[in-house]
C-alpha atoms as a PDB file:
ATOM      1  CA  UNK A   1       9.683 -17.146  18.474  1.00  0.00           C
ATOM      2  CA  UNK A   2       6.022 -17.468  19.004  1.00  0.00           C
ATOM      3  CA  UNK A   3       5.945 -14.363  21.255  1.00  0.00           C
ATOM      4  CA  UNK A   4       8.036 -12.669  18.325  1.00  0.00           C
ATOM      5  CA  UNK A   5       5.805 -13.867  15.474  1.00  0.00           C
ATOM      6  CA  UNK A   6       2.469 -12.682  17.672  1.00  0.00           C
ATOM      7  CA  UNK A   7       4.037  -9.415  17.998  1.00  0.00           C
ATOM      8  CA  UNK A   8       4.627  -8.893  14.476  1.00  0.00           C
ATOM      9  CA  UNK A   9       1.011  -9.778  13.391  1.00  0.00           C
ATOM     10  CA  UNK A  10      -0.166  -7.128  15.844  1.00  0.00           C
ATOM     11  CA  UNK A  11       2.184  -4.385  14.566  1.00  0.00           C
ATOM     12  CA  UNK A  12       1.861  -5.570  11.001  1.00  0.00           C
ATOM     13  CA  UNK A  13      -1.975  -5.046  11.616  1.00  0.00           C
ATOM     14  CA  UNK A  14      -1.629  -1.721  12.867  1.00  0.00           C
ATOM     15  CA  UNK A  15      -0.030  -0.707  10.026  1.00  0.00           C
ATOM     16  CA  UNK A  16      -1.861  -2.176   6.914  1.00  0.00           C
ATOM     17  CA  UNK A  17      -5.272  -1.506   8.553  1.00  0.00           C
ATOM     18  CA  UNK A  18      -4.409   2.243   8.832  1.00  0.00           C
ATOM     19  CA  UNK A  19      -6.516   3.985   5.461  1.00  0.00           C
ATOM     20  CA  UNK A  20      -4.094   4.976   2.735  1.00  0.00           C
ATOM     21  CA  UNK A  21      -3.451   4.913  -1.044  1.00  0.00           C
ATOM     22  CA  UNK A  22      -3.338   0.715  -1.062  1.00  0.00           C
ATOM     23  CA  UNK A  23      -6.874   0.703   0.846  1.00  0.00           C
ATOM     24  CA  UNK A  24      -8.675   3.184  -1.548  1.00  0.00           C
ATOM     25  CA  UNK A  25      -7.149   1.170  -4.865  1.00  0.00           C
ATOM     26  CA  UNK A  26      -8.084  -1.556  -3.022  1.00  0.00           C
ATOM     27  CA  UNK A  27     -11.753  -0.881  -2.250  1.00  0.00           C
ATOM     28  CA  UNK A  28     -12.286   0.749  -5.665  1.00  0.00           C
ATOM     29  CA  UNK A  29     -11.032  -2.336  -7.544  1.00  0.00           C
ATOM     30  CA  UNK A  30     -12.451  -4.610  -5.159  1.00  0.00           C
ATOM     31  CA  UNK A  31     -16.043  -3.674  -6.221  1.00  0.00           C
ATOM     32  CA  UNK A  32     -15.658  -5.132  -9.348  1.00  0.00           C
ATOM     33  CA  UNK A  33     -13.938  -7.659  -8.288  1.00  0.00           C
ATOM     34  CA  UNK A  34     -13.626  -9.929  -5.187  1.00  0.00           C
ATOM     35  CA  UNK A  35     -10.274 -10.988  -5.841  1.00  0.00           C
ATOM     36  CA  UNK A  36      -8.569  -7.238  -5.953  1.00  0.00           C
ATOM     37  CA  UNK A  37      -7.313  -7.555  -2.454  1.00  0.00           C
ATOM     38  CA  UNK A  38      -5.422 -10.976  -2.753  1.00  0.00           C
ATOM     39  CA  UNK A  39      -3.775  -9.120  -6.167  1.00  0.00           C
ATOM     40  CA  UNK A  40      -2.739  -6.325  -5.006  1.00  0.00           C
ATOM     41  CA  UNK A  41      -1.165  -8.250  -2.147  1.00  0.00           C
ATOM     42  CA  UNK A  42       0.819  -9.692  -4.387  1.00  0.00           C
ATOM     43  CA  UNK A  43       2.073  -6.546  -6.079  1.00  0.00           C
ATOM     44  CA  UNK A  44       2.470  -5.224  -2.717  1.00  0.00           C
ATOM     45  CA  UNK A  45       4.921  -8.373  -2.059  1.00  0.00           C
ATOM     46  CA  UNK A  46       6.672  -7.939  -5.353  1.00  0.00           C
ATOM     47  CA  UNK A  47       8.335  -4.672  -3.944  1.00  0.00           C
ATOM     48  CA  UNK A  48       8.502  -5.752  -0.629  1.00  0.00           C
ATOM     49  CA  UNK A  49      10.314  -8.586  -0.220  1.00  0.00           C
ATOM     50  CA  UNK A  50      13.218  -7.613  -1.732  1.00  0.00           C
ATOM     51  CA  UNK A  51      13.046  -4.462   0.257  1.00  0.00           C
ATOM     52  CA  UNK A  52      13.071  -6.433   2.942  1.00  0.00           C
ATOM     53  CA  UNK A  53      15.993  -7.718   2.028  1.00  0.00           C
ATOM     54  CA  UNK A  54      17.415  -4.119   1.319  1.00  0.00           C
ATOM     55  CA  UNK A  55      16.607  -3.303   4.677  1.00  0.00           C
ATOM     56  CA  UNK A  56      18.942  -6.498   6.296  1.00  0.00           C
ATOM     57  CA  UNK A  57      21.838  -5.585   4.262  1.00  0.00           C
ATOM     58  CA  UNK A  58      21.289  -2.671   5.957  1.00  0.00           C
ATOM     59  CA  UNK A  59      19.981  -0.162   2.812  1.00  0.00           C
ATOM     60  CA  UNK A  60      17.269   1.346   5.201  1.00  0.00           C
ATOM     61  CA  UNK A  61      19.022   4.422   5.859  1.00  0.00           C
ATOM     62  CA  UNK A  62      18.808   5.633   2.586  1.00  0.00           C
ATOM     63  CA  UNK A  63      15.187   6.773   3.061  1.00  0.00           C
ATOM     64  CA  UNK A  64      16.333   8.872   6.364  1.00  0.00           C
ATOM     65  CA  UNK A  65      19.131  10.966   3.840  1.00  0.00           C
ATOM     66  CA  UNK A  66      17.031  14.664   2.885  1.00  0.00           C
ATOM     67  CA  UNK A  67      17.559  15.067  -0.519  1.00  0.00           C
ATOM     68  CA  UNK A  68      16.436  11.126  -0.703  1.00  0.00           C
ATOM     69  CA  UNK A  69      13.217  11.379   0.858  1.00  0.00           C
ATOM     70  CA  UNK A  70      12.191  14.820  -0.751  1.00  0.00           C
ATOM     71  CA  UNK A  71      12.838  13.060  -4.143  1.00  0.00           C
ATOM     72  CA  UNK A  72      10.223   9.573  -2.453  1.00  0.00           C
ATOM     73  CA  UNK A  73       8.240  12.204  -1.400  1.00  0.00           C
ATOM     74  CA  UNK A  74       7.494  14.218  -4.887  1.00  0.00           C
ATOM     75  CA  UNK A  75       7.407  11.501  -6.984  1.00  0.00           C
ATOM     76  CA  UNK A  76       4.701   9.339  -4.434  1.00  0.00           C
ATOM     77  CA  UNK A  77       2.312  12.755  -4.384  1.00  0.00           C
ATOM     78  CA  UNK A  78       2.530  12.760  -8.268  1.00  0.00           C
ATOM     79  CA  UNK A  79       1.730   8.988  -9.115  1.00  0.00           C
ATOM     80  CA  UNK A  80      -1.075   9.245  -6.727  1.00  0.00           C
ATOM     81  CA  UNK A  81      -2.388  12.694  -8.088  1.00  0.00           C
ATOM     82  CA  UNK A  82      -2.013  10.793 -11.433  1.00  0.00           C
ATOM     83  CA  UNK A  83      -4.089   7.871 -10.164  1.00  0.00           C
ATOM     84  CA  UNK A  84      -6.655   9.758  -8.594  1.00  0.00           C
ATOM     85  CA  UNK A  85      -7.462  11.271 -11.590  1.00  0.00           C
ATOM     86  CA  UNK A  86      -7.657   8.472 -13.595  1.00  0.00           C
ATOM     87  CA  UNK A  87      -9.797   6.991 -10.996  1.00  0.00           C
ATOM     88  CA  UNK A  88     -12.226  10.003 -11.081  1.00  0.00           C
ATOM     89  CA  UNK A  89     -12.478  10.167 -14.692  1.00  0.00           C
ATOM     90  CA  UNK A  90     -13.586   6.368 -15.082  1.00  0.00           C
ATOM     91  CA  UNK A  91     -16.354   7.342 -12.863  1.00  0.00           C
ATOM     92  CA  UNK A  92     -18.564   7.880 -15.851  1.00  0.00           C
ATOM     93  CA  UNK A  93     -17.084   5.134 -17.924  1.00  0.00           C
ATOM     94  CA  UNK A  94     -19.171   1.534 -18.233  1.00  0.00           C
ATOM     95  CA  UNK A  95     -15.751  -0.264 -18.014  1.00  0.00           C
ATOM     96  CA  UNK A  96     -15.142   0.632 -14.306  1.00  0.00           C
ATOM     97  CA  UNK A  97     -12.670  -2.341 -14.069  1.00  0.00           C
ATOM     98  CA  UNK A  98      -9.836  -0.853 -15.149  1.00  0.00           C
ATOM     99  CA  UNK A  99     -10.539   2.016 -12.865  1.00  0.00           C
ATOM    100  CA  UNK A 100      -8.222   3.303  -9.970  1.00  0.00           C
ATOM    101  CA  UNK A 101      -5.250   3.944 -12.251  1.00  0.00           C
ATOM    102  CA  UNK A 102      -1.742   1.489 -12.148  1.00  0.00           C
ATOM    103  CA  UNK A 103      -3.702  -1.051 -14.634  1.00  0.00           C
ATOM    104  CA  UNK A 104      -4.097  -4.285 -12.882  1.00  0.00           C
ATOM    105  CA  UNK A 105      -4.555  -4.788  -8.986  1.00  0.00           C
ATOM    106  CA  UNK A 106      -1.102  -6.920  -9.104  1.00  0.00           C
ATOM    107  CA  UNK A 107       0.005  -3.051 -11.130  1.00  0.00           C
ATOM    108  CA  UNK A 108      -1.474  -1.415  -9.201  1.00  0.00           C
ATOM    109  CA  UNK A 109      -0.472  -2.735  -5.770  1.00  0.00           C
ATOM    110  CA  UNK A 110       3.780  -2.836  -6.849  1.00  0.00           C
ATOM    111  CA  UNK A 111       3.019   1.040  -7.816  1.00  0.00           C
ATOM    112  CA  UNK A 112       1.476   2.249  -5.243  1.00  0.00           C
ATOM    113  CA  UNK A 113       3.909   0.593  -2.424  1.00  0.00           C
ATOM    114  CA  UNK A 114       6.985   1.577  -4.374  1.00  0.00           C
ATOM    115  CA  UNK A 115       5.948   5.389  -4.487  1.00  0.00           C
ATOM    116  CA  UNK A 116       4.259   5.480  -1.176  1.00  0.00           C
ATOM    117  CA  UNK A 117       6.878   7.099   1.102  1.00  0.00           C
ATOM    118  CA  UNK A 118       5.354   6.406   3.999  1.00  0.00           C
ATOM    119  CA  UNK A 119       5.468   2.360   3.514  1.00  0.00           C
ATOM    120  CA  UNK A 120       9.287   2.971   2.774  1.00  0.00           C
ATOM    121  CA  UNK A 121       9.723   4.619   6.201  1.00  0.00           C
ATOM    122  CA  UNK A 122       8.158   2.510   8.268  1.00  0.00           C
ATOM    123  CA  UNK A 123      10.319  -0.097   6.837  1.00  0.00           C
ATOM    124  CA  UNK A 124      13.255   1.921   7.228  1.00  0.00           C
ATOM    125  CA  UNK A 125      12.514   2.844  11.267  1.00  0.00           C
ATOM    126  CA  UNK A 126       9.804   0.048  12.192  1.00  0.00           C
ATOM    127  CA  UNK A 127      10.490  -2.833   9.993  1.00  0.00           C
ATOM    128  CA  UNK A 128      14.346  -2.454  10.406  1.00  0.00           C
ATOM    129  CA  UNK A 129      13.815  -2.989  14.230  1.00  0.00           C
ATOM    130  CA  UNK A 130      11.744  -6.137  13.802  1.00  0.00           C
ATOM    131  CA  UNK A 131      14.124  -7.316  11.199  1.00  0.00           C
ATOM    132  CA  UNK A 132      17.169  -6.732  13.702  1.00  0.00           C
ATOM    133  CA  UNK A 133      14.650  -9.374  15.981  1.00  0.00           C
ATOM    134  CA  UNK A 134      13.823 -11.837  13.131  1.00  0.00           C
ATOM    135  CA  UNK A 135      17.655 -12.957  12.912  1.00  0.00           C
ATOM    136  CA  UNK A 136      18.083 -13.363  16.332  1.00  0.00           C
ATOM    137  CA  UNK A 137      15.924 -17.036  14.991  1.00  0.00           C
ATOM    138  CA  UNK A 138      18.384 -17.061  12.145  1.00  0.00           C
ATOM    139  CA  UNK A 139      16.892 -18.133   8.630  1.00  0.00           C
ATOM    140  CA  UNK A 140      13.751 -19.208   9.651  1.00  0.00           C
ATOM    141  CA  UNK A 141      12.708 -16.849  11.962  1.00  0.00           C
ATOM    142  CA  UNK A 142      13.789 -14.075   9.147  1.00  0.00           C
ATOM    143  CA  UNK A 143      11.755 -16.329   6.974  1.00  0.00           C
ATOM    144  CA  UNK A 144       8.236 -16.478   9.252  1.00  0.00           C
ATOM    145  CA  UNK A 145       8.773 -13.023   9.846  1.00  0.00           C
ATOM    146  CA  UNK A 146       8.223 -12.078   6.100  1.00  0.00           C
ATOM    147  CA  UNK A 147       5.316 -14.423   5.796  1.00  0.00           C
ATOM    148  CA  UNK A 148       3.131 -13.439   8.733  1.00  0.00           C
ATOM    149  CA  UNK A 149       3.543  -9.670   7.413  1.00  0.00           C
ATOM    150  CA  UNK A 150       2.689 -10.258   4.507  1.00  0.00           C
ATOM    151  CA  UNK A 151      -0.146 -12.716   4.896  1.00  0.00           C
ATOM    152  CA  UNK A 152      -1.270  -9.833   7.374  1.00  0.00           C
ATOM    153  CA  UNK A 153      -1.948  -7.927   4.388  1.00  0.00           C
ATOM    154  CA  UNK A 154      -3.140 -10.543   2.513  1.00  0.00           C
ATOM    155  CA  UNK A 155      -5.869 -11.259   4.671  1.00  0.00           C
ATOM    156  CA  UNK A 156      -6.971  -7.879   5.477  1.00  0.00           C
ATOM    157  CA  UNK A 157      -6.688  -6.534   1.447  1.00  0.00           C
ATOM    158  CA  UNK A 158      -8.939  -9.222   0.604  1.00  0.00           C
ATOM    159  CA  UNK A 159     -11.438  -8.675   3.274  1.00  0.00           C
ATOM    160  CA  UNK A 160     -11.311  -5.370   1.938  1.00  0.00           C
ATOM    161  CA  UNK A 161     -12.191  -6.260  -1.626  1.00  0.00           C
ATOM    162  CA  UNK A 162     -14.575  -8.657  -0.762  1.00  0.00           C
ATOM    163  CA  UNK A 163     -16.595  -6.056   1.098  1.00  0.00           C
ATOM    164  CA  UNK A 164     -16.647  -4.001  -1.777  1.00  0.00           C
ATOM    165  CA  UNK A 165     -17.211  -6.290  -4.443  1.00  0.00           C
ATOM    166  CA  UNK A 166     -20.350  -7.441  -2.009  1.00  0.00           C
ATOM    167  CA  UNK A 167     -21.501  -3.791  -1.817  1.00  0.00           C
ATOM    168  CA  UNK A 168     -21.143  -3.530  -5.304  1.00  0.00           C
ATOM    169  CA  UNK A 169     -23.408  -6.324  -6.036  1.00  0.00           C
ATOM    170  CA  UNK A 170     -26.252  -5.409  -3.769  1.00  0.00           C
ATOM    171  CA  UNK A 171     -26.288  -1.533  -4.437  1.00  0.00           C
ATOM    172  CA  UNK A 172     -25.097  -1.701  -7.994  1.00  0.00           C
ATOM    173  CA  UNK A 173     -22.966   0.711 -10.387  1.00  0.00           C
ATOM    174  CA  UNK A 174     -24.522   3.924  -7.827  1.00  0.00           C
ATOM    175  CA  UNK A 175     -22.296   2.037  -4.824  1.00  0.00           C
ATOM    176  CA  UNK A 176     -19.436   1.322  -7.326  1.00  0.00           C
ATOM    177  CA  UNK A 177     -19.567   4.926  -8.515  1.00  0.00           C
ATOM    178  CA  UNK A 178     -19.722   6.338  -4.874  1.00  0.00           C
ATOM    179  CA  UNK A 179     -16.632   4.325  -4.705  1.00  0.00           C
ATOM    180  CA  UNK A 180     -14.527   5.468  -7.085  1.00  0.00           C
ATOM    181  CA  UNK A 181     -15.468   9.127  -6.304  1.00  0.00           C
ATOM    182  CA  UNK A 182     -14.752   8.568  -2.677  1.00  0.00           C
ATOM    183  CA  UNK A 183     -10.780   6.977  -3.529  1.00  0.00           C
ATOM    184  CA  UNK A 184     -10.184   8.709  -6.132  1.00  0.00           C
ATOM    185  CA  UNK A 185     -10.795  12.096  -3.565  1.00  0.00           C
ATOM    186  CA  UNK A 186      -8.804   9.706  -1.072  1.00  0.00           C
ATOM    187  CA  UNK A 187      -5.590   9.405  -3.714  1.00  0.00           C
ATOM    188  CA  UNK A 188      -5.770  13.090  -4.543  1.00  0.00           C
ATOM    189  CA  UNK A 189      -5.844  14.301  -0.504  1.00  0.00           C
ATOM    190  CA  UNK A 190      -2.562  12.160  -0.007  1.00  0.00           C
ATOM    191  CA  UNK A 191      -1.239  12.790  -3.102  1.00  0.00           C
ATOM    192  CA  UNK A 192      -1.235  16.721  -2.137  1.00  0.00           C
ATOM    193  CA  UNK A 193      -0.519  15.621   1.436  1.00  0.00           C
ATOM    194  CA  UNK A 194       2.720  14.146  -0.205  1.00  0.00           C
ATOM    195  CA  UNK A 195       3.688  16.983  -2.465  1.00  0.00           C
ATOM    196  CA  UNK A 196       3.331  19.625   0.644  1.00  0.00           C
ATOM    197  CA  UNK A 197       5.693  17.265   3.154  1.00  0.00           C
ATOM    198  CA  UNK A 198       7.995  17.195  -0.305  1.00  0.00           C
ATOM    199  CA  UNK A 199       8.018  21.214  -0.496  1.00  0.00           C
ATOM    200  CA  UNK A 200       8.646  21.578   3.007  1.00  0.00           C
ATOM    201  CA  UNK A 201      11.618  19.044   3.118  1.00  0.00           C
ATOM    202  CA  UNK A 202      12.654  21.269  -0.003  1.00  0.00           C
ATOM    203  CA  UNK A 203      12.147  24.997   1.787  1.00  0.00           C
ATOM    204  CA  UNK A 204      14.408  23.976   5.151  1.00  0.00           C
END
């Protein structure tokens, strides 16, 4: 179980460190706010524990049916074309901490992992096979499993925040703004990314 739980840090890891919509909300609320990260964790968890459970009763394959993931796929580019505007237009506003769109980090984090197609892929492909390992351990190991994947991004969310909100502090609202401009760019590139995959899935 040890060699099981090791390997799902490492691939959990490789997968919440990888830049995307969660690490630009993340970075954008975390410089007003050291605490972002660990919020938006928990948003994060709010949607995916139970779709972890989806996933053992075996509700994975939904994501892999066309019509399905088209749909995941439009509606994900358009909440995050919809955030990245909101996050650019706060740019100029003196209450940055709503910023970043989604309202609060805990929001914000259920949002984004709910539209982000991507995240319900990997669960679908990725997560189902280390699900199919976890209850090989029965309950507990199915247990663990959850909680060292999600502490994974836990930890590295609010290492992310605190960076920020550290920046923030010692370059001021000219690092914060830099910030938001940067994400909210970052939310509108996979936002269209999203839409395009969506209109392709649509044209074949």
């Amino acid at each position: 179980m040890l060699a099981f739980l090791i390997q799902t840090m490492l691939i959990s890891l490789s997968g919440v460190m990888a830049p995307g919509p969660i690490t630009a909300v993340t970075i954008g609320k975390g410089s007003v706010s050291p605490y972002a990260g660990a919020l938006v964790a928990v948003g994060h968890g709010i949607v995916e524990f139970p779709l972890m459970a989806a996933v053992y009763f075996g509700a994975g394959y939904l994501v892999s049916v066309a019509p399905v993931k088209a749909a995941v796929f439009s509606l994900g580019g358009a909440f995050l074309l919809f955030m990245g505007v909101g996050m650019l237009r706060s740019i100029g506003s003196v209450r940055v901490e709503s910023a970043g769109g989604g309202g609060t980090p805990v929001v914000a984090g259920a949002l984004l992992s709910l539209w982000n197609p991507y995240f319900l892929i990997w669960w679908a492909t990725v997560g189902a096979a280390l699900i199919t390992q976890a209850v090989k351990f029965g309950a507990i190991g199915l247990l663990l499993f959850a909680v060292v994947h999600w502490m994974c991004d836990a930890v590295w969310l609010s290492f992310l925040s605190a960076a920020s909100y550290r920046g923030g502090h010692v370059f001021g609202i000219v690092f914060r703004r830099t910030v938001f401009t940067v994400c909210g760019v970052f939310l509108l590139f996979f936002g269209g990314k999203f839409l395009y995959d969506a209109v392709l899935m649509y044209v074949r």
